[in-house]
PDB file of N, CA and C in Angstrom:
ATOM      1  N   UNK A   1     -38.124  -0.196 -22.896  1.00  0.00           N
ATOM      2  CA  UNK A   1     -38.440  -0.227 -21.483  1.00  0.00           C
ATOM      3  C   UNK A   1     -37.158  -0.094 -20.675  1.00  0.00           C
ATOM      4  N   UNK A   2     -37.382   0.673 -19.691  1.00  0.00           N
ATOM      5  CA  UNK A   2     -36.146   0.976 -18.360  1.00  0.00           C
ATOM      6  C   UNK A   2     -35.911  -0.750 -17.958  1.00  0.00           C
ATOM      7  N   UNK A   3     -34.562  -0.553 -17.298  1.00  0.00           N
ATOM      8  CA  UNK A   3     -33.742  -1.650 -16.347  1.00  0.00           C
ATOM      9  C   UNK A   3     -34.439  -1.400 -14.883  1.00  0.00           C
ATOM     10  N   UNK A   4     -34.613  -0.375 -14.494  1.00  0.00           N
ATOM     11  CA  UNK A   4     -35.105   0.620 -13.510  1.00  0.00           C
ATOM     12  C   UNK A   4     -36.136  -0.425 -12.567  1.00  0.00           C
ATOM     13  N   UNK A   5     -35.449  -1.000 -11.396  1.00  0.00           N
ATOM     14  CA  UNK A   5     -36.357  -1.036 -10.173  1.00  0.00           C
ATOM     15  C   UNK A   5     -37.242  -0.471 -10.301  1.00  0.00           C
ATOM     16  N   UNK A   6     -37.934   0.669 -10.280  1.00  0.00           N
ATOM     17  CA  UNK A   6     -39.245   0.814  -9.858  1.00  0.00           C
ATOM     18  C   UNK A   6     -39.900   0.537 -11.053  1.00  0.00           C
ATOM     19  N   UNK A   7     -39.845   0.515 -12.180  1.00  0.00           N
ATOM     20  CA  UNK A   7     -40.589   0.600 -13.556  1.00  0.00           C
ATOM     21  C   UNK A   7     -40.458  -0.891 -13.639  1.00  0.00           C
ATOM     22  N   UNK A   8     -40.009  -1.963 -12.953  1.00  0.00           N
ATOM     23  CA  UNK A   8     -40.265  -3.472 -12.989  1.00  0.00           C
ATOM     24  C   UNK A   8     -41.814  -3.612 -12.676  1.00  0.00           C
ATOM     25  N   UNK A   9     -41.350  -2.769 -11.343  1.00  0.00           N
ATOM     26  CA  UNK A   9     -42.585  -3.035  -9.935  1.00  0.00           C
ATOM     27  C   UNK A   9     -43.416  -2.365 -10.631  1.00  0.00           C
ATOM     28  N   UNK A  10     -43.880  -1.111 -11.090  1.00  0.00           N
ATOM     29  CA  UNK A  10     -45.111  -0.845 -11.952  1.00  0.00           C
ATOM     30  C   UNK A  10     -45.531  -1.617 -12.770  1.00  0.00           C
ATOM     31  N   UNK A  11     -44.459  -1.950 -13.706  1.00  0.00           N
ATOM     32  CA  UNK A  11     -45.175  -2.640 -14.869  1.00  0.00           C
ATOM     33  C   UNK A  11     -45.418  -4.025 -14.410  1.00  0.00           C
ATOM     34  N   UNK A  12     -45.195  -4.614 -12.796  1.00  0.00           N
ATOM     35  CA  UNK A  12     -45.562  -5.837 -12.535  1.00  0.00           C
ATOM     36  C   UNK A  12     -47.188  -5.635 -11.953  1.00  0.00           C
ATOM     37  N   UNK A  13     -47.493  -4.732 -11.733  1.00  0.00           N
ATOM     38  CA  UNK A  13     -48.591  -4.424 -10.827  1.00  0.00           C
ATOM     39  C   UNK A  13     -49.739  -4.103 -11.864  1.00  0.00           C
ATOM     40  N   UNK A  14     -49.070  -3.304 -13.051  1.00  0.00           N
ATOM     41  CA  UNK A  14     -50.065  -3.056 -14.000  1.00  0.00           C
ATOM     42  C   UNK A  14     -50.507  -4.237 -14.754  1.00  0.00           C
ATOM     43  N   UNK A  15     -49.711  -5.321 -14.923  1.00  0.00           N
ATOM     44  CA  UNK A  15     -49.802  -6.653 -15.451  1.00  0.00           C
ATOM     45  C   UNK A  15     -51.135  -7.269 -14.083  1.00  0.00           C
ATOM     46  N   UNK A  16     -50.611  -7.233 -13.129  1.00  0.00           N
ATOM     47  CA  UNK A  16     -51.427  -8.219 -12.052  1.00  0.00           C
ATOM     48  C   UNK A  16     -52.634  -7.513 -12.359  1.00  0.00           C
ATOM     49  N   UNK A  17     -52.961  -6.213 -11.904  1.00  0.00           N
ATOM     50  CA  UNK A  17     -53.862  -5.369 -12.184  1.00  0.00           C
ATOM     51  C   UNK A  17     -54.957  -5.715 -13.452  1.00  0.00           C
ATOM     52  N   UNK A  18     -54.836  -5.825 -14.375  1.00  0.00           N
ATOM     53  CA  UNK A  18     -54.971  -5.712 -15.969  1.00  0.00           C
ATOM     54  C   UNK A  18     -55.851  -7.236 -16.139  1.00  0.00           C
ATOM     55  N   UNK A  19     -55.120  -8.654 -15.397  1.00  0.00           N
ATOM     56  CA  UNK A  19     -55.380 -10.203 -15.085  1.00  0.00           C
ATOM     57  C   UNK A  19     -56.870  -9.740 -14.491  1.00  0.00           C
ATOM     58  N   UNK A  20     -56.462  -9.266 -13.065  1.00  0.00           N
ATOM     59  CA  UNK A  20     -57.230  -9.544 -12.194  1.00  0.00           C
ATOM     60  C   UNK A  20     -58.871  -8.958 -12.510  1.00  0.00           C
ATOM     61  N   UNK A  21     -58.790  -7.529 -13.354  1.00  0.00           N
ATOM     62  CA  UNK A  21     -59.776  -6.915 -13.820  1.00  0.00           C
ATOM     63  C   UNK A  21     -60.488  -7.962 -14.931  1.00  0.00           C
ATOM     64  N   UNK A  22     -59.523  -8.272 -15.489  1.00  0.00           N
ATOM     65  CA  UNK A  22     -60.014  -9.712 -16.885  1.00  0.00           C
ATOM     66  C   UNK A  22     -60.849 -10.152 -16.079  1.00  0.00           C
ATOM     67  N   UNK A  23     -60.269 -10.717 -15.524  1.00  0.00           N
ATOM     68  CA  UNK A  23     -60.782 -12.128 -14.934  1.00  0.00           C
ATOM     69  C   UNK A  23     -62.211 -11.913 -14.434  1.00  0.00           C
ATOM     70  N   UNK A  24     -62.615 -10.635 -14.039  1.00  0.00           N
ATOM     71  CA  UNK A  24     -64.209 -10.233 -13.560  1.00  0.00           C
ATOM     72  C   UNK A  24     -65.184  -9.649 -14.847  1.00  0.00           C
ATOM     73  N   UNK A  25     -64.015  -9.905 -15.849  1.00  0.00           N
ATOM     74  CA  UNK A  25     -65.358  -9.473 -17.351  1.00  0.00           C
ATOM     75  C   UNK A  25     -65.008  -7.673 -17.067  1.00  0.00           C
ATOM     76  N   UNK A  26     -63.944  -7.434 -16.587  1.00  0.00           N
ATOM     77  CA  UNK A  26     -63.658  -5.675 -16.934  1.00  0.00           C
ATOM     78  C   UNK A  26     -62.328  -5.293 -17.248  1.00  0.00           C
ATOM     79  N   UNK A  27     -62.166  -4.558 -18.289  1.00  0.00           N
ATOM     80  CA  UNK A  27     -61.386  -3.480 -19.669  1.00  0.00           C
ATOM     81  C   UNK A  27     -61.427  -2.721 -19.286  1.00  0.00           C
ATOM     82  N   UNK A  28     -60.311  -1.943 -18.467  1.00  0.00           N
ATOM     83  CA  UNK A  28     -60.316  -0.624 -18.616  1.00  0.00           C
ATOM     84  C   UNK A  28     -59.371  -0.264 -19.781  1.00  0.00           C
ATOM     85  N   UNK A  29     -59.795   0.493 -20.575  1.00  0.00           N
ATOM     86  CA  UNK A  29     -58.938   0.811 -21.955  1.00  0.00           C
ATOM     87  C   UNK A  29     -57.962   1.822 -21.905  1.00  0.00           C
ATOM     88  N   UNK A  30     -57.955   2.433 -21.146  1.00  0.00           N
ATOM     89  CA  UNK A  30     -57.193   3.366 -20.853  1.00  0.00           C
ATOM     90  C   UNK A  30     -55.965   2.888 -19.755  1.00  0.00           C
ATOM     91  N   UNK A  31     -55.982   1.768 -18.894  1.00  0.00           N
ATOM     92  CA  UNK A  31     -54.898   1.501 -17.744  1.00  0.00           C
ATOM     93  C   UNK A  31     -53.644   0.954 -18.462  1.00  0.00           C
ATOM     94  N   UNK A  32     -53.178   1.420 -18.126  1.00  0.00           N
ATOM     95  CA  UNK A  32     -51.247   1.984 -18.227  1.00  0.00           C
ATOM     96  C   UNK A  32     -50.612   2.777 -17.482  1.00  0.00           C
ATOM     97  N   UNK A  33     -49.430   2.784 -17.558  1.00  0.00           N
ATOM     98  CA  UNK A  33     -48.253   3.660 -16.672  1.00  0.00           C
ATOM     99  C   UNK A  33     -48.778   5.109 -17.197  1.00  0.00           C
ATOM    100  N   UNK A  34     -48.475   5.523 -15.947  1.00  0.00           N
ATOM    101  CA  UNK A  34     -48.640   7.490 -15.870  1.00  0.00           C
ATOM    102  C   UNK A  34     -47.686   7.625 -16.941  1.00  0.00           C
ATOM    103  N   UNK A  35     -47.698   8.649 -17.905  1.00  0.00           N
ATOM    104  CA  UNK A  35     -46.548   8.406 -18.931  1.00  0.00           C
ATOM    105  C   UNK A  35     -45.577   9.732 -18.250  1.00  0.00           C
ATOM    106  N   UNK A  36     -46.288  10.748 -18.049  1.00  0.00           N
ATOM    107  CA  UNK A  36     -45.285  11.601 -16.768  1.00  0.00           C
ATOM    108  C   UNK A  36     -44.479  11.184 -16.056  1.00  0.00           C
ATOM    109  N   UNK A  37     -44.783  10.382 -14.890  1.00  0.00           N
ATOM    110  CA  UNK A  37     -44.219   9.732 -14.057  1.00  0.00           C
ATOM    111  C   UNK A  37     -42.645   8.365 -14.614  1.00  0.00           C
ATOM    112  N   UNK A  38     -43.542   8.022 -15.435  1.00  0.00           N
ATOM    113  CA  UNK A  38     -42.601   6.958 -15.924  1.00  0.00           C
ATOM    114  C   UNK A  38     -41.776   7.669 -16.604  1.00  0.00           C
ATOM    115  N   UNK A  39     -41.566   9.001 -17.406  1.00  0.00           N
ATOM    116  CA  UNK A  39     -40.173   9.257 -18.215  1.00  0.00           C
ATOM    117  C   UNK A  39     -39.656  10.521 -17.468  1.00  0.00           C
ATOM    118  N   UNK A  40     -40.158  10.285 -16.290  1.00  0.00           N
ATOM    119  CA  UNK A  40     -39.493  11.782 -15.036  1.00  0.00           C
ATOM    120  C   UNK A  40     -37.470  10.564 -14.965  1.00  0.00           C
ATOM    121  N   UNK A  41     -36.664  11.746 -14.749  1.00  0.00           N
ATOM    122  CA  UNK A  41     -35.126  11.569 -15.077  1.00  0.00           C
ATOM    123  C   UNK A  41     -35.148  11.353 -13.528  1.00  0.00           C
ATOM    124  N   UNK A  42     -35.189  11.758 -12.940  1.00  0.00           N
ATOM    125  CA  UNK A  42     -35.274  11.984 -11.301  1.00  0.00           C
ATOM    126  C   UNK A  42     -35.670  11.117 -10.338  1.00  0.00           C
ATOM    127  N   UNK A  43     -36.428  10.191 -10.219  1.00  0.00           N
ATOM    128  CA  UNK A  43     -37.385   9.985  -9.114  1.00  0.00           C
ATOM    129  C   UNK A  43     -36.845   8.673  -8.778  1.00  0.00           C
ATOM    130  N   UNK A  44     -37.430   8.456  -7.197  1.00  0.00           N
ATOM    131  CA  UNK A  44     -37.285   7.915  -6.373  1.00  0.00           C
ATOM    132  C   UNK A  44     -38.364   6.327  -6.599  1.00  0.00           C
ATOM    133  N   UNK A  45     -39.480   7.089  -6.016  1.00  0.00           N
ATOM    134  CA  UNK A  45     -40.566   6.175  -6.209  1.00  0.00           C
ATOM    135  C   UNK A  45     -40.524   5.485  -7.740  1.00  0.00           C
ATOM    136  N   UNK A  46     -41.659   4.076  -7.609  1.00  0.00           N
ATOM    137  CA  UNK A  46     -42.040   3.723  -9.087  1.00  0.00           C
ATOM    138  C   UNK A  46     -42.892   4.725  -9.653  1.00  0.00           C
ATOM    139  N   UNK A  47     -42.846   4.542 -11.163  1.00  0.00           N
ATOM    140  CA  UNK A  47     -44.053   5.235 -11.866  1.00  0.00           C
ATOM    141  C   UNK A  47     -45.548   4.962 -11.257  1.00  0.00           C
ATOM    142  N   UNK A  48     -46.229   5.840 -11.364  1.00  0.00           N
ATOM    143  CA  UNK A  48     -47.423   5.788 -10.976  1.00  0.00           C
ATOM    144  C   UNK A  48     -48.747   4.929 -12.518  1.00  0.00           C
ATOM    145  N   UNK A  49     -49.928   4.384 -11.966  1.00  0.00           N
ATOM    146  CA  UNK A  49     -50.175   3.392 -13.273  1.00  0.00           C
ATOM    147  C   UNK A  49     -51.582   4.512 -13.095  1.00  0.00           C
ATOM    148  N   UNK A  50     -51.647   4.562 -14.530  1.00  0.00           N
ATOM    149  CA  UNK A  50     -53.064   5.506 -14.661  1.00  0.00           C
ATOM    150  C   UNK A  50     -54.276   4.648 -14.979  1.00  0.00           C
ATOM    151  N   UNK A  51     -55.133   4.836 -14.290  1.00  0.00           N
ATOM    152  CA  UNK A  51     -56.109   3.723 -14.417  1.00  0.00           C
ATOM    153  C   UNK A  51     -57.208   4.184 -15.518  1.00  0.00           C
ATOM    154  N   UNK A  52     -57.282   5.407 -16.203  1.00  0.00           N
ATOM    155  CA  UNK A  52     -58.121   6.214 -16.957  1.00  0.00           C
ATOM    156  C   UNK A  52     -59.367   5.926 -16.757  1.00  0.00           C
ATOM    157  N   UNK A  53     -60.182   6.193 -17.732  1.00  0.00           N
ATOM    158  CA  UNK A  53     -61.427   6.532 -17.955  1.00  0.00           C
ATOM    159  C   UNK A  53     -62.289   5.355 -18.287  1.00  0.00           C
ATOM    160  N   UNK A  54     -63.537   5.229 -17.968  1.00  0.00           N
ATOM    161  CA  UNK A  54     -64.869   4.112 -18.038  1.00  0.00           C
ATOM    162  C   UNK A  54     -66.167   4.712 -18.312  1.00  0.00           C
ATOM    163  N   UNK A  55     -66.655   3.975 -18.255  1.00  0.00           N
ATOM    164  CA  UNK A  55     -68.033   4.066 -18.767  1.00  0.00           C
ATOM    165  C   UNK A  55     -68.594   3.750 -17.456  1.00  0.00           C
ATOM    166  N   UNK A  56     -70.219   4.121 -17.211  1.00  0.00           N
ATOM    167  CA  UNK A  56     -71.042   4.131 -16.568  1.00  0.00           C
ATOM    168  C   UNK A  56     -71.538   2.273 -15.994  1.00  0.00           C
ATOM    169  N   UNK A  57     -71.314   1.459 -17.173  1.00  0.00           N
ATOM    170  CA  UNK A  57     -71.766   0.427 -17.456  1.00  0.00           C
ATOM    171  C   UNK A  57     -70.105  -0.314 -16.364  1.00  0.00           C
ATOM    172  N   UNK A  58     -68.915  -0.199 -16.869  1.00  0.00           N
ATOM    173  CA  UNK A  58     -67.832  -0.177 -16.580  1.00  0.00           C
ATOM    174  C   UNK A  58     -67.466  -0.188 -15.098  1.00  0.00           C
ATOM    175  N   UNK A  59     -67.751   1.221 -14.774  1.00  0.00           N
ATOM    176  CA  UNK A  59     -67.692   1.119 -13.419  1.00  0.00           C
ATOM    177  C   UNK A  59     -68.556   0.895 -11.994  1.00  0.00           C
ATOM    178  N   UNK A  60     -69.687   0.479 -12.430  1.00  0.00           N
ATOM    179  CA  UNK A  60     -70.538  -0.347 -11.734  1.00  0.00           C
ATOM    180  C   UNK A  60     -70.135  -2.052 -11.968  1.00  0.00           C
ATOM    181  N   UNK A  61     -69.495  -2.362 -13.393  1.00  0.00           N
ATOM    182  CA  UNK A  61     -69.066  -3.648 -13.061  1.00  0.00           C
ATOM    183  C   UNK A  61     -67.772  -3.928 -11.912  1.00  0.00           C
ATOM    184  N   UNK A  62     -66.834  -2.688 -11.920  1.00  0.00           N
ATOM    185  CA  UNK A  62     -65.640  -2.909 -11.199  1.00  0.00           C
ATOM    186  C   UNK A  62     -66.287  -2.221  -9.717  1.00  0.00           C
ATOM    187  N   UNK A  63     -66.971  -1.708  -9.622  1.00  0.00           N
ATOM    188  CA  UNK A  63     -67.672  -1.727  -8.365  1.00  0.00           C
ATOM    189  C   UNK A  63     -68.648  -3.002  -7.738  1.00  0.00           C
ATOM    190  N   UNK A  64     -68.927  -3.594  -8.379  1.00  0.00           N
ATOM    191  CA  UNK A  64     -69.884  -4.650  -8.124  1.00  0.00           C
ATOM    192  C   UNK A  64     -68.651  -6.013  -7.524  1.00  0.00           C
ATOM    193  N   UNK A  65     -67.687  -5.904  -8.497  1.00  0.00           N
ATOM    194  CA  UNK A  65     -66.352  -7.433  -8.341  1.00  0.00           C
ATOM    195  C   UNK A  65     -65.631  -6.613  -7.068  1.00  0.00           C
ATOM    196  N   UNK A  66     -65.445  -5.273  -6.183  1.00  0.00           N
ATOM    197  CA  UNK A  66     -64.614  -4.660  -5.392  1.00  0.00           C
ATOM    198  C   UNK A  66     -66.147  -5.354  -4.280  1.00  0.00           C
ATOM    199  N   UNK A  67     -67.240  -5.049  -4.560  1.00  0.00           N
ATOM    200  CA  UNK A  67     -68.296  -5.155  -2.866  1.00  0.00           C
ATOM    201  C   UNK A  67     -68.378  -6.823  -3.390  1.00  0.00           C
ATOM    202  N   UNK A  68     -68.209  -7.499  -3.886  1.00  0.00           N
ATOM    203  CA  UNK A  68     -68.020  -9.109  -3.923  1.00  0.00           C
ATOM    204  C   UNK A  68     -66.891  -9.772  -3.334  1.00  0.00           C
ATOM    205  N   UNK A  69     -65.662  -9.079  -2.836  1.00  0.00           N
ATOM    206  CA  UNK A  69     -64.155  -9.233  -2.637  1.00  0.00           C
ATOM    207  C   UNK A  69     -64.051  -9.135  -1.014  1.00  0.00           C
ATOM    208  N   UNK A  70     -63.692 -10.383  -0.333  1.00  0.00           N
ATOM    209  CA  UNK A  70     -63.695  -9.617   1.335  1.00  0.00           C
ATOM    210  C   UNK A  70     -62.904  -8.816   1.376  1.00  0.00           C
ATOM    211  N   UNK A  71     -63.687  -7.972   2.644  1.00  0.00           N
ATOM    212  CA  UNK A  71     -63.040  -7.073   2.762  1.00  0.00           C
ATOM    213  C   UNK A  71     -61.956  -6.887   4.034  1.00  0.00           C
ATOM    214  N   UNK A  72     -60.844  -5.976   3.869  1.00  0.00           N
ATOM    215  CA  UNK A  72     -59.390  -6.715   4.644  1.00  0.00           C
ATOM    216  C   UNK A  72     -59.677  -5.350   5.655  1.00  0.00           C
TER     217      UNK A  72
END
């Protein structure tokens, strides 16, 4: 893993991210760092976190815990 400021802040967000989905009974199996983004030599910004792919069943649960959440 990078020393790299922004690849802290991703991989802190993908951690919070990852909890917070637990915590409502949802896996996304696929969420991790963009792997593009994260081994670009160049960049400014943090890596971007890829949230991948679900199931039908899946994303009606993470839709159901997002319309349960006030909204800001």
């Amino acid at each position: 893993m990078s020393d790299h400021a922004g690849d802290r802040l991703a991989i802190e967000a993908l951690t919070e991210l990852r909890s917070a989905l637990i915590a409502h009974g949802i896996m996304l199996p696929s969420l991790d760092l963009h792997l593009p983004s994260y081994a670009a030599t160049h960049r400014t910004p943090p890596p971007l976190l890829a949230l991948g792919s679900c199931n039908p069943a899946t994303a009606r649960a993470l839709a159901a815990a997002l319309n349960r959440a006030p909204r800001r």
